[in-house]
PDB file of N, CA and C in Angstrom:
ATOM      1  N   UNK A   1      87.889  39.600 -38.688  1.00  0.00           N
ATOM      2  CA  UNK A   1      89.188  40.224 -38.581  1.00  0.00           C
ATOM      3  C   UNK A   1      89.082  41.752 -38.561  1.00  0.00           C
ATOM      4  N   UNK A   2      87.986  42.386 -39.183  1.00  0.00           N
ATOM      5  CA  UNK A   2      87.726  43.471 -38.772  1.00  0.00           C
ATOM      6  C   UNK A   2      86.273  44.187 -38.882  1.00  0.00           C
ATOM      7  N   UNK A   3      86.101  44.441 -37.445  1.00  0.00           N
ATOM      8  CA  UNK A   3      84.923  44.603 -37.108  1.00  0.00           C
ATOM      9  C   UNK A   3      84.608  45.785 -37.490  1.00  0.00           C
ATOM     10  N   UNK A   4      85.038  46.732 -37.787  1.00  0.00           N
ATOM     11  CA  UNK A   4      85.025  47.829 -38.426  1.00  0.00           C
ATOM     12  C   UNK A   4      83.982  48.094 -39.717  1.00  0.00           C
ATOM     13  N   UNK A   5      84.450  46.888 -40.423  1.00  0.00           N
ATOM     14  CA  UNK A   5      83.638  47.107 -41.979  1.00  0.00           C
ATOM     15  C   UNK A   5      82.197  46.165 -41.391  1.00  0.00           C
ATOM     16  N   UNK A   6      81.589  45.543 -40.318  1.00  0.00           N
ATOM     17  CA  UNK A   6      80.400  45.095 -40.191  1.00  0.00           C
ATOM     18  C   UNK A   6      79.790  46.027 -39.289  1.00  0.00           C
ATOM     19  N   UNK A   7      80.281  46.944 -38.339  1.00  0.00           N
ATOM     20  CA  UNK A   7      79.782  47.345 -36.911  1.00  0.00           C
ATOM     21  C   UNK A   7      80.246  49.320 -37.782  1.00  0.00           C
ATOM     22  N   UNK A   8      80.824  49.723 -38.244  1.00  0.00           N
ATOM     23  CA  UNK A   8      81.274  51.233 -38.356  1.00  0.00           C
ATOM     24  C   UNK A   8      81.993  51.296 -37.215  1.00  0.00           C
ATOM     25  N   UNK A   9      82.562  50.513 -36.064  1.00  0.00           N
ATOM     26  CA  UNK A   9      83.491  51.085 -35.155  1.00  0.00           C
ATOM     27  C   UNK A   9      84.515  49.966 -35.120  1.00  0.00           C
ATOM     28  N   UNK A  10      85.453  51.227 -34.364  1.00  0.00           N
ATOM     29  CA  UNK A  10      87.387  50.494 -34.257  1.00  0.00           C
ATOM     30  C   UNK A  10      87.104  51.049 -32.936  1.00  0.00           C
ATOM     31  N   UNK A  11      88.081  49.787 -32.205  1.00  0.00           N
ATOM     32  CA  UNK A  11      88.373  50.407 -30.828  1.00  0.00           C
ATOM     33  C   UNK A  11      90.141  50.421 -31.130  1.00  0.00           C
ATOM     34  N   UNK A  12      90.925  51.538 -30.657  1.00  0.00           N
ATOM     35  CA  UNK A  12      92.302  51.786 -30.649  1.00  0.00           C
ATOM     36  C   UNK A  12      92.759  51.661 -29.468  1.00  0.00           C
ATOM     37  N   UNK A  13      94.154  50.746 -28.906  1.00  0.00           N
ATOM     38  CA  UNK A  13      94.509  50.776 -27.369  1.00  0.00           C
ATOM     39  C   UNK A  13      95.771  51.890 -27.820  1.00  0.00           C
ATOM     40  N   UNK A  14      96.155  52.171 -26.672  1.00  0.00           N
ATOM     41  CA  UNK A  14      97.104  53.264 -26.814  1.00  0.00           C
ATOM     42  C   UNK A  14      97.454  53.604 -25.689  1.00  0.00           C
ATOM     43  N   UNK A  15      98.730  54.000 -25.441  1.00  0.00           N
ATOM     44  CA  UNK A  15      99.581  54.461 -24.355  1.00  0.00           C
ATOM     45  C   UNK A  15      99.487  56.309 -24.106  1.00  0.00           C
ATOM     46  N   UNK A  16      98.774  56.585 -22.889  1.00  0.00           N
ATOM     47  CA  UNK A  16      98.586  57.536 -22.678  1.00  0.00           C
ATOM     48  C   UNK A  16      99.018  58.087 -21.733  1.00  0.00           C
ATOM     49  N   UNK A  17     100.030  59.305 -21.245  1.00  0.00           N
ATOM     50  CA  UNK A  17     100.893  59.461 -19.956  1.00  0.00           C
ATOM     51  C   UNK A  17     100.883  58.327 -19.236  1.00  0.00           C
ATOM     52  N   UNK A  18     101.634  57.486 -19.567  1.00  0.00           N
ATOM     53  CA  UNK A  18     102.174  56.076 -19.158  1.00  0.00           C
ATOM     54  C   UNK A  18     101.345  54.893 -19.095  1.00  0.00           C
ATOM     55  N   UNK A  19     100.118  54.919 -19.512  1.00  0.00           N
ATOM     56  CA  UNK A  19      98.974  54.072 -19.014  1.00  0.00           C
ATOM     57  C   UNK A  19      98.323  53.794 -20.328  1.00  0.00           C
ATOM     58  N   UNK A  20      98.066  52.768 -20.226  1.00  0.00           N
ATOM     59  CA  UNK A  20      97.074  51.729 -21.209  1.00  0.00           C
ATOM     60  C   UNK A  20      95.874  52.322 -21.353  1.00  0.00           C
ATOM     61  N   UNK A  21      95.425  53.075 -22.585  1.00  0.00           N
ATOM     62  CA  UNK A  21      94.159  53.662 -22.558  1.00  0.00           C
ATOM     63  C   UNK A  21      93.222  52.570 -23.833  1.00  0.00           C
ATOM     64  N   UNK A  22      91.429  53.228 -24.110  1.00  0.00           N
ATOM     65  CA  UNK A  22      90.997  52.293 -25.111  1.00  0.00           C
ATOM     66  C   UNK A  22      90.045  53.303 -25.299  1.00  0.00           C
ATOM     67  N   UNK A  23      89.888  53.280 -27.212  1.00  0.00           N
ATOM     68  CA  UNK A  23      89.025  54.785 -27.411  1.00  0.00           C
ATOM     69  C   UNK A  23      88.380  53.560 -28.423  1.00  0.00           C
ATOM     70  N   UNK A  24      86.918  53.742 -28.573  1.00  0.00           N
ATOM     71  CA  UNK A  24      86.136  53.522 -29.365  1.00  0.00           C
ATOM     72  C   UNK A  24      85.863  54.674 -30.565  1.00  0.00           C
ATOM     73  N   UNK A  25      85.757  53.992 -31.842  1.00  0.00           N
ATOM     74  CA  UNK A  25      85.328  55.503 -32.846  1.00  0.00           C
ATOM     75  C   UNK A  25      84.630  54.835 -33.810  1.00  0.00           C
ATOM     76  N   UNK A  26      84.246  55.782 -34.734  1.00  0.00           N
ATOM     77  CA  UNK A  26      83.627  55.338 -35.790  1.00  0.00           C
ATOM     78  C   UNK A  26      84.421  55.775 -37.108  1.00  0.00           C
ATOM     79  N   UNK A  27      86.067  56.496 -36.534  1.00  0.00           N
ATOM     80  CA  UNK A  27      86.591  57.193 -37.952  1.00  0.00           C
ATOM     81  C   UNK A  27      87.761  56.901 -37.247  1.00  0.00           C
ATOM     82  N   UNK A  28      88.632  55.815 -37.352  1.00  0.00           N
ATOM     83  CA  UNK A  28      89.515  55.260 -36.704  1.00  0.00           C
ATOM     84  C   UNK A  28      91.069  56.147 -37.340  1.00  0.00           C
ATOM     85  N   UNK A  29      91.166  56.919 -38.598  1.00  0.00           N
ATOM     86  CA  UNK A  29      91.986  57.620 -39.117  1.00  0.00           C
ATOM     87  C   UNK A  29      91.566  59.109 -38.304  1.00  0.00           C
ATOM     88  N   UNK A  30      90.510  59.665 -38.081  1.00  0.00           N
ATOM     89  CA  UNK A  30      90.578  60.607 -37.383  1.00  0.00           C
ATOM     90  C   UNK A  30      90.944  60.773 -36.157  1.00  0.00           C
ATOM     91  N   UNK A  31      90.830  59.288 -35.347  1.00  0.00           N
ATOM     92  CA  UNK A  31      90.759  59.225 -33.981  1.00  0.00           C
ATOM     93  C   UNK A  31      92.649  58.599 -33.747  1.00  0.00           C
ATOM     94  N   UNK A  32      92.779  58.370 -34.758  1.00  0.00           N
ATOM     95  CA  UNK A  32      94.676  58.289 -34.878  1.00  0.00           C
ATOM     96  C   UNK A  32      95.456  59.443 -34.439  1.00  0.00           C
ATOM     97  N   UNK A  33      94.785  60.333 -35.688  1.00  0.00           N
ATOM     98  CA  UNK A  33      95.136  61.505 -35.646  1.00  0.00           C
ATOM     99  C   UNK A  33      95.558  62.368 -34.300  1.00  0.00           C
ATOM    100  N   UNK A  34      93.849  62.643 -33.802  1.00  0.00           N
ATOM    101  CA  UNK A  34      93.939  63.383 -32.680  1.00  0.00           C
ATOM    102  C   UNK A  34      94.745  62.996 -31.114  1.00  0.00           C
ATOM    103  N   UNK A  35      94.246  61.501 -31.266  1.00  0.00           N
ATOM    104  CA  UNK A  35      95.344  60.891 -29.781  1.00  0.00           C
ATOM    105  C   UNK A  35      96.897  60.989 -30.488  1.00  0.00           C
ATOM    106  N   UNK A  36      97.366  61.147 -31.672  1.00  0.00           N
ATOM    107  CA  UNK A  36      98.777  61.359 -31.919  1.00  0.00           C
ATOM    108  C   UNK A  36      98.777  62.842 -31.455  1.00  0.00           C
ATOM    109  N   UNK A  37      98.089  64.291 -31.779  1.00  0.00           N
ATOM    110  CA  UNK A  37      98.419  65.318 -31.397  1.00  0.00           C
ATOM    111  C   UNK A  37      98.251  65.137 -29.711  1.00  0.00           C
ATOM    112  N   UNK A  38      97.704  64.755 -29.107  1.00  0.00           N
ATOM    113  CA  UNK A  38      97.268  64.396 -27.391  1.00  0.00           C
ATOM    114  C   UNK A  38      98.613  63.475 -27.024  1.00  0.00           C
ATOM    115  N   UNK A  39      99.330  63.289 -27.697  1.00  0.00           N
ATOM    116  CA  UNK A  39     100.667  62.641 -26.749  1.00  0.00           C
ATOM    117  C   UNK A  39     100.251  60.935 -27.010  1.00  0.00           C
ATOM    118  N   UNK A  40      99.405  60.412 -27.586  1.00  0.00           N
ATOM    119  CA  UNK A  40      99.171  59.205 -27.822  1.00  0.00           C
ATOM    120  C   UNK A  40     100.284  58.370 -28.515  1.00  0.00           C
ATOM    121  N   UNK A  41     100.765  57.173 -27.977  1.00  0.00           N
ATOM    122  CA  UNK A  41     101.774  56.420 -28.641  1.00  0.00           C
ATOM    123  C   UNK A  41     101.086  54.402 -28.890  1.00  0.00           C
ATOM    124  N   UNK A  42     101.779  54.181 -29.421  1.00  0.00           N
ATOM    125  CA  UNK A  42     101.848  52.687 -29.461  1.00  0.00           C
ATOM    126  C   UNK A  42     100.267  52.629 -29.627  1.00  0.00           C
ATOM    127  N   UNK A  43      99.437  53.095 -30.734  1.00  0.00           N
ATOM    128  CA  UNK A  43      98.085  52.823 -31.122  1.00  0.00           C
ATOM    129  C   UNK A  43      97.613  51.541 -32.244  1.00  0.00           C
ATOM    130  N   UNK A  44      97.289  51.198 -31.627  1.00  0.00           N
ATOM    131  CA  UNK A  44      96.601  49.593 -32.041  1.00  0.00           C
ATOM    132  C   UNK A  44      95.502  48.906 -32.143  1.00  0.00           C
ATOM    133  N   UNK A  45      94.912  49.063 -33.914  1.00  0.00           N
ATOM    134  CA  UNK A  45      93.336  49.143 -34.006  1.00  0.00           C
ATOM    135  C   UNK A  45      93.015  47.452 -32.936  1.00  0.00           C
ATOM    136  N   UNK A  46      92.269  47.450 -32.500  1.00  0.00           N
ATOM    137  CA  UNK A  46      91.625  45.952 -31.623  1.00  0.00           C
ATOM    138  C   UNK A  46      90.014  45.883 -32.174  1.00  0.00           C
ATOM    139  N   UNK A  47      89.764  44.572 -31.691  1.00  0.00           N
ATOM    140  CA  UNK A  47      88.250  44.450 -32.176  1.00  0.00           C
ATOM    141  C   UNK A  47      87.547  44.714 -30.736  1.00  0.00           C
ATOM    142  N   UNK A  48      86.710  45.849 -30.689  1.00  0.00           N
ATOM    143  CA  UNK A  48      85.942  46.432 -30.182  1.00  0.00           C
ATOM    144  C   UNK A  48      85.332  46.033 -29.118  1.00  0.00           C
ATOM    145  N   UNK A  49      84.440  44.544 -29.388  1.00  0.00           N
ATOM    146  CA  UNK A  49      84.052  43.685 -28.377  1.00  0.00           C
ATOM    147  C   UNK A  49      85.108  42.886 -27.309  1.00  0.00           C
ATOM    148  N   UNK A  50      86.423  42.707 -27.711  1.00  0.00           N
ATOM    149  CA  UNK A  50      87.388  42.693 -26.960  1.00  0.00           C
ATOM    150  C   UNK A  50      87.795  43.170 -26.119  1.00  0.00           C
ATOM    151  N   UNK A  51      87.883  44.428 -26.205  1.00  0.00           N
ATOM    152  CA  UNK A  51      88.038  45.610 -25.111  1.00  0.00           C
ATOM    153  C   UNK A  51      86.582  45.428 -24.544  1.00  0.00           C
ATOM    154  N   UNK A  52      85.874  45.236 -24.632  1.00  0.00           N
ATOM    155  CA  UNK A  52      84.698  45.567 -23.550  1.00  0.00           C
ATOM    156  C   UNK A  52      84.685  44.050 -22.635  1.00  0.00           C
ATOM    157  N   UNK A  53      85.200  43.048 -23.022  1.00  0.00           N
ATOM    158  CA  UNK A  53      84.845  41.811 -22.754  1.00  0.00           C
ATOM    159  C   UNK A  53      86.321  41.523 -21.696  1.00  0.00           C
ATOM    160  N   UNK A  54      87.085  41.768 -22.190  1.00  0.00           N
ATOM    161  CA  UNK A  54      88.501  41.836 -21.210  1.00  0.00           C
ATOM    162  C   UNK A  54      88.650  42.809 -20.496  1.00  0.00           C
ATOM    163  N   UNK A  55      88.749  44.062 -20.579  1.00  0.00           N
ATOM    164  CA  UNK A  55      89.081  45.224 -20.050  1.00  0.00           C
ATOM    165  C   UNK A  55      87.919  45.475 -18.991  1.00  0.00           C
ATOM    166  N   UNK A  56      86.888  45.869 -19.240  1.00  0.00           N
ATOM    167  CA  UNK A  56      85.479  46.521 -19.110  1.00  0.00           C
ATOM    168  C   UNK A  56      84.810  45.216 -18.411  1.00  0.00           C
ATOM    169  N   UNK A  57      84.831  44.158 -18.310  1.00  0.00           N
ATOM    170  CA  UNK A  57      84.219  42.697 -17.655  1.00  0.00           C
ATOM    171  C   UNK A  57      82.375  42.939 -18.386  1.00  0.00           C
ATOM    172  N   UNK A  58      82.687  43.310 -19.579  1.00  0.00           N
ATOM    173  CA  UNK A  58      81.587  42.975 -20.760  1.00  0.00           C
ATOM    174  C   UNK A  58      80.489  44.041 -20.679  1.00  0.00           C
ATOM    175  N   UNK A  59      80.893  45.031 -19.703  1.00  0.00           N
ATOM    176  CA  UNK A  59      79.849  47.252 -19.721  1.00  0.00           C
ATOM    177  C   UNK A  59      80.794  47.957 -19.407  1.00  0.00           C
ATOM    178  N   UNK A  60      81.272  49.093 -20.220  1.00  0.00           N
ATOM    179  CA  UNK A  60      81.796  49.593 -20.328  1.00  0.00           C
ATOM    180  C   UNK A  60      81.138  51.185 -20.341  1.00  0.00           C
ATOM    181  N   UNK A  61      80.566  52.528 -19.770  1.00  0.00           N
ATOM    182  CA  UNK A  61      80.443  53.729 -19.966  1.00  0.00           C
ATOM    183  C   UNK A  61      81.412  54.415 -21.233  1.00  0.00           C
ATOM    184  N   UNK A  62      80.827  55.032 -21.536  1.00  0.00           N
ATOM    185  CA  UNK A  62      80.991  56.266 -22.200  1.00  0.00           C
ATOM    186  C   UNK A  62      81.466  57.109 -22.383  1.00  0.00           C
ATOM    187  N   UNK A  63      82.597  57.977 -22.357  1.00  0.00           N
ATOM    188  CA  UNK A  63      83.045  59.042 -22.124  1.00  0.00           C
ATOM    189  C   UNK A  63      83.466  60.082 -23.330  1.00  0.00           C
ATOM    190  N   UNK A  64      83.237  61.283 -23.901  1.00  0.00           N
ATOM    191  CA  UNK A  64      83.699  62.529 -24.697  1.00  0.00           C
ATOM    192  C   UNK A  64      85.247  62.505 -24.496  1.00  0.00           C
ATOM    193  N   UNK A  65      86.265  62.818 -25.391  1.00  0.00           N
ATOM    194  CA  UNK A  65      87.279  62.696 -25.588  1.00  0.00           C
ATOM    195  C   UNK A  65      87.469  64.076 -25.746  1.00  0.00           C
ATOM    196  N   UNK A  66      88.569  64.771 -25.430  1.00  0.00           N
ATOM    197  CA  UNK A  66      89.041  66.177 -25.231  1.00  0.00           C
ATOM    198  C   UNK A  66      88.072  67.326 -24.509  1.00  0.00           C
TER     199      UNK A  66
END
Protein backbone atom coordinates (compact mmCIF):
# COMPACT_ATOMS: atom_id res chain seq x y z
CA UNK A 1 0.00 0.00 0.00
CA UNK A 2 2.91 2.06 0.14
CA UNK A 3 5.80 1.72 -1.71
CA UNK A 4 7.41 4.49 -0.33
CA UNK A 5 8.44 2.98 3.10
CA UNK A 6 10.12 -0.29 1.04
CA UNK A 7 11.60 1.52 -2.23
CA UNK A 8 12.36 5.55 -0.61
CA UNK A 9 10.20 6.70 -3.64
CA UNK A 10 6.49 8.19 -4.26
CA UNK A 11 5.41 8.79 -7.61
CA UNK A 12 2.71 11.96 -7.47
CA UNK A 13 0.12 12.37 -10.60
CA UNK A 14 -0.90 15.85 -10.91
CA UNK A 15 -2.56 18.26 -13.16
CA UNK A 16 -0.25 20.50 -14.85
CA UNK A 17 -1.42 23.46 -17.36
CA UNK A 18 -4.27 21.22 -18.12
CA UNK A 19 -2.53 17.90 -18.54
CA UNK A 20 -1.95 14.81 -16.53
CA UNK A 21 1.61 14.94 -15.37
CA UNK A 22 3.78 12.04 -13.08
CA UNK A 23 6.87 13.08 -10.89
CA UNK A 24 8.83 10.44 -9.18
CA UNK A 25 10.71 11.56 -5.73
CA UNK A 26 12.26 10.41 -2.92
CA UNK A 27 10.75 13.39 -0.51
CA UNK A 28 7.19 13.25 -1.58
CA UNK A 29 6.38 16.40 1.05
CA UNK A 30 9.01 18.36 -0.73
CA UNK A 31 7.97 17.44 -4.13
CA UNK A 32 4.17 18.55 -2.96
CA UNK A 33 5.44 21.51 -2.11
CA UNK A 34 7.25 22.69 -5.12
CA UNK A 35 4.63 21.40 -7.95
CA UNK A 36 2.02 23.41 -5.56
CA UNK A 37 4.29 26.68 -6.03
CA UNK A 38 4.60 25.52 -10.13
CA UNK A 39 0.75 25.74 -10.55
CA UNK A 40 0.37 21.96 -9.65
CA UNK A 41 -3.23 20.82 -8.69
CA UNK A 42 -5.13 17.59 -7.94
CA UNK A 43 -1.73 15.74 -6.55
CA UNK A 44 -2.03 12.15 -5.81
CA UNK A 45 0.67 10.02 -4.10
CA UNK A 46 0.40 6.53 -6.66
CA UNK A 47 2.59 3.52 -6.38
CA UNK A 48 5.47 4.18 -8.50
CA UNK A 49 5.61 0.95 -10.49
CA UNK A 50 2.16 1.84 -11.68
CA UNK A 51 2.97 4.78 -13.42
CA UNK A 52 5.74 3.15 -15.22
CA UNK A 53 3.68 0.03 -16.07
CA UNK A 54 0.45 1.96 -17.34
CA UNK A 55 1.60 5.24 -18.40
CA UNK A 56 5.30 4.60 -19.58
CA UNK A 57 4.38 0.75 -21.19
CA UNK A 58 6.96 -0.50 -18.28
CA UNK A 59 10.56 2.38 -19.37
CA UNK A 60 10.09 5.35 -18.58
CA UNK A 61 13.32 8.26 -18.97
CA UNK A 62 14.25 10.61 -16.65
CA UNK A 63 13.88 14.04 -16.53
CA UNK A 64 15.21 17.24 -13.85
CA UNK A 65 12.26 19.13 -12.69
CA UNK A 66 12.47 23.04 -12.86
Amino acid sequence: MRPALLTGLSALAMTLEGATQWVLTSDAAYARQQLAEAGAADLEEIDPALVIRRQYNDIAMLSTFG
